[in-house]
Protein backbone atom coordinates (compact mmCIF):
# COMPACT_ATOMS: atom_id res chain seq x y z
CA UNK A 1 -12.48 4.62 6.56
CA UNK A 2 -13.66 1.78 9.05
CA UNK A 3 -13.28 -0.79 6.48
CA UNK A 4 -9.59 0.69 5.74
CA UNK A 5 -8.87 0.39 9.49
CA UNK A 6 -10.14 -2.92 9.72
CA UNK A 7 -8.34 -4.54 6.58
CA UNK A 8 -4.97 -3.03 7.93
CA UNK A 9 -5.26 -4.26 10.78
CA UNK A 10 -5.87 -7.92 9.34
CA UNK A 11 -2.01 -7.42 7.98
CA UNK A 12 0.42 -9.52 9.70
CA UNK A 13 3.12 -6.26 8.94
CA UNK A 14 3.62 -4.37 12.21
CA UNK A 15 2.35 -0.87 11.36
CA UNK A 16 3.60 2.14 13.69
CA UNK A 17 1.34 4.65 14.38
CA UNK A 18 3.15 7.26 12.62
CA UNK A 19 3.15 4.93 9.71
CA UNK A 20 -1.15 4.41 10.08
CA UNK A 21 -1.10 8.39 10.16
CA UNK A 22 0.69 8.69 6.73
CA UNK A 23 -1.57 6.49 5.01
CA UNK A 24 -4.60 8.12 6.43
CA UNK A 25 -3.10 11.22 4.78
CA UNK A 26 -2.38 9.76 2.14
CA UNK A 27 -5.68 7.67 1.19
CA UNK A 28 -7.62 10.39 -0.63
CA UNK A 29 -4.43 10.33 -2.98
CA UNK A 30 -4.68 6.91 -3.69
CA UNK A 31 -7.83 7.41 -4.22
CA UNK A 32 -7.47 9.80 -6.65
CA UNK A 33 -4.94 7.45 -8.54
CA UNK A 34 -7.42 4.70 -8.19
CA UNK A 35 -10.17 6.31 -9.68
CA UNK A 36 -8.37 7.68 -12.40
CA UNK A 37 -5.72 4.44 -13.33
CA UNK A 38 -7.98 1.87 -11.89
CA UNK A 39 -4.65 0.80 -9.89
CA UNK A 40 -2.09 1.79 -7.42
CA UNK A 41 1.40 0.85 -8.73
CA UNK A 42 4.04 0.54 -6.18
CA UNK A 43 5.76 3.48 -8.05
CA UNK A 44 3.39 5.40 -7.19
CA UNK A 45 2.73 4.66 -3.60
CA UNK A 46 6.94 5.03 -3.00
CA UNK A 47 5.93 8.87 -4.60
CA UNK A 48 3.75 9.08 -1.86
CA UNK A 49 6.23 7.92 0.60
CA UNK A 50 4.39 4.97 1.54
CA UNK A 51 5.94 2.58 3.75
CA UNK A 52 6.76 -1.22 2.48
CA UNK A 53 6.16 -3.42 4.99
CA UNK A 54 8.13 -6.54 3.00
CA UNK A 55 11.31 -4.95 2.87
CA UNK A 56 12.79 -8.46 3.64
CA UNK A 57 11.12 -9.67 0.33
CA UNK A 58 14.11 -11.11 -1.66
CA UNK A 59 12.07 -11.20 -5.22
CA UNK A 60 14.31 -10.09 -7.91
CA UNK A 61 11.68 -8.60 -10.22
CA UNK A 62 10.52 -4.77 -9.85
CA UNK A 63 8.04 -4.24 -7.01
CA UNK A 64 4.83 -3.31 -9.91
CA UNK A 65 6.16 -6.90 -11.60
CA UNK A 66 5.91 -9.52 -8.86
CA UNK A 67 2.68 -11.62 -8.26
CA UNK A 68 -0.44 -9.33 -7.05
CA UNK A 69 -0.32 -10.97 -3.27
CA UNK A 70 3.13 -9.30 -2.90
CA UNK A 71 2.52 -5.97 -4.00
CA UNK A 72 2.02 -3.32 -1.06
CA UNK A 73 -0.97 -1.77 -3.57
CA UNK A 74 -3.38 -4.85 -3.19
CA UNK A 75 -3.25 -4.63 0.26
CA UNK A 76 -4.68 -0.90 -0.30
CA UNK A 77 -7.00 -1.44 -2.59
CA UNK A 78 -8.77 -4.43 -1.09
């Protein structure tokens, strides 16, 4: 979890601390979709309630479409 903690906090996104807390919950999850899809698709990470951070981000294509470095999932899984 140290390395978690230290990639989020490289993100330029202001995260709450309420926000941090749900995706400390929420990690073994993603995890678990991880392991068994070898990806977390933004559809999946809205299921879990997961915050997105580029809410401002006016793409026109579905969130699991646009380019990798946009997707909220890359972030996670780095």
């Amino acid at each position: 979890m140290d390395k978690f903690y230290a990639q989020m906090r490289l993100c330029t996104a202001k995260i709450t601390k309420a926000d941090m807390e749900l995706l400390v919950h929420q990690f073994p999850e993603m995890v678990k979709l991880m392991r068994e899809h070898g990806t977390v698709t933004e559809a999946q990470m809205d299921a879990l309630n997961i915050p997105n951070f580029n809410e401002f981000d006016s793409d026109s294509k579905a969130k699991d479409e646009r380019a990798l470095h946009k997707q909220r999932a890359v972030i996670m899984n780095m």
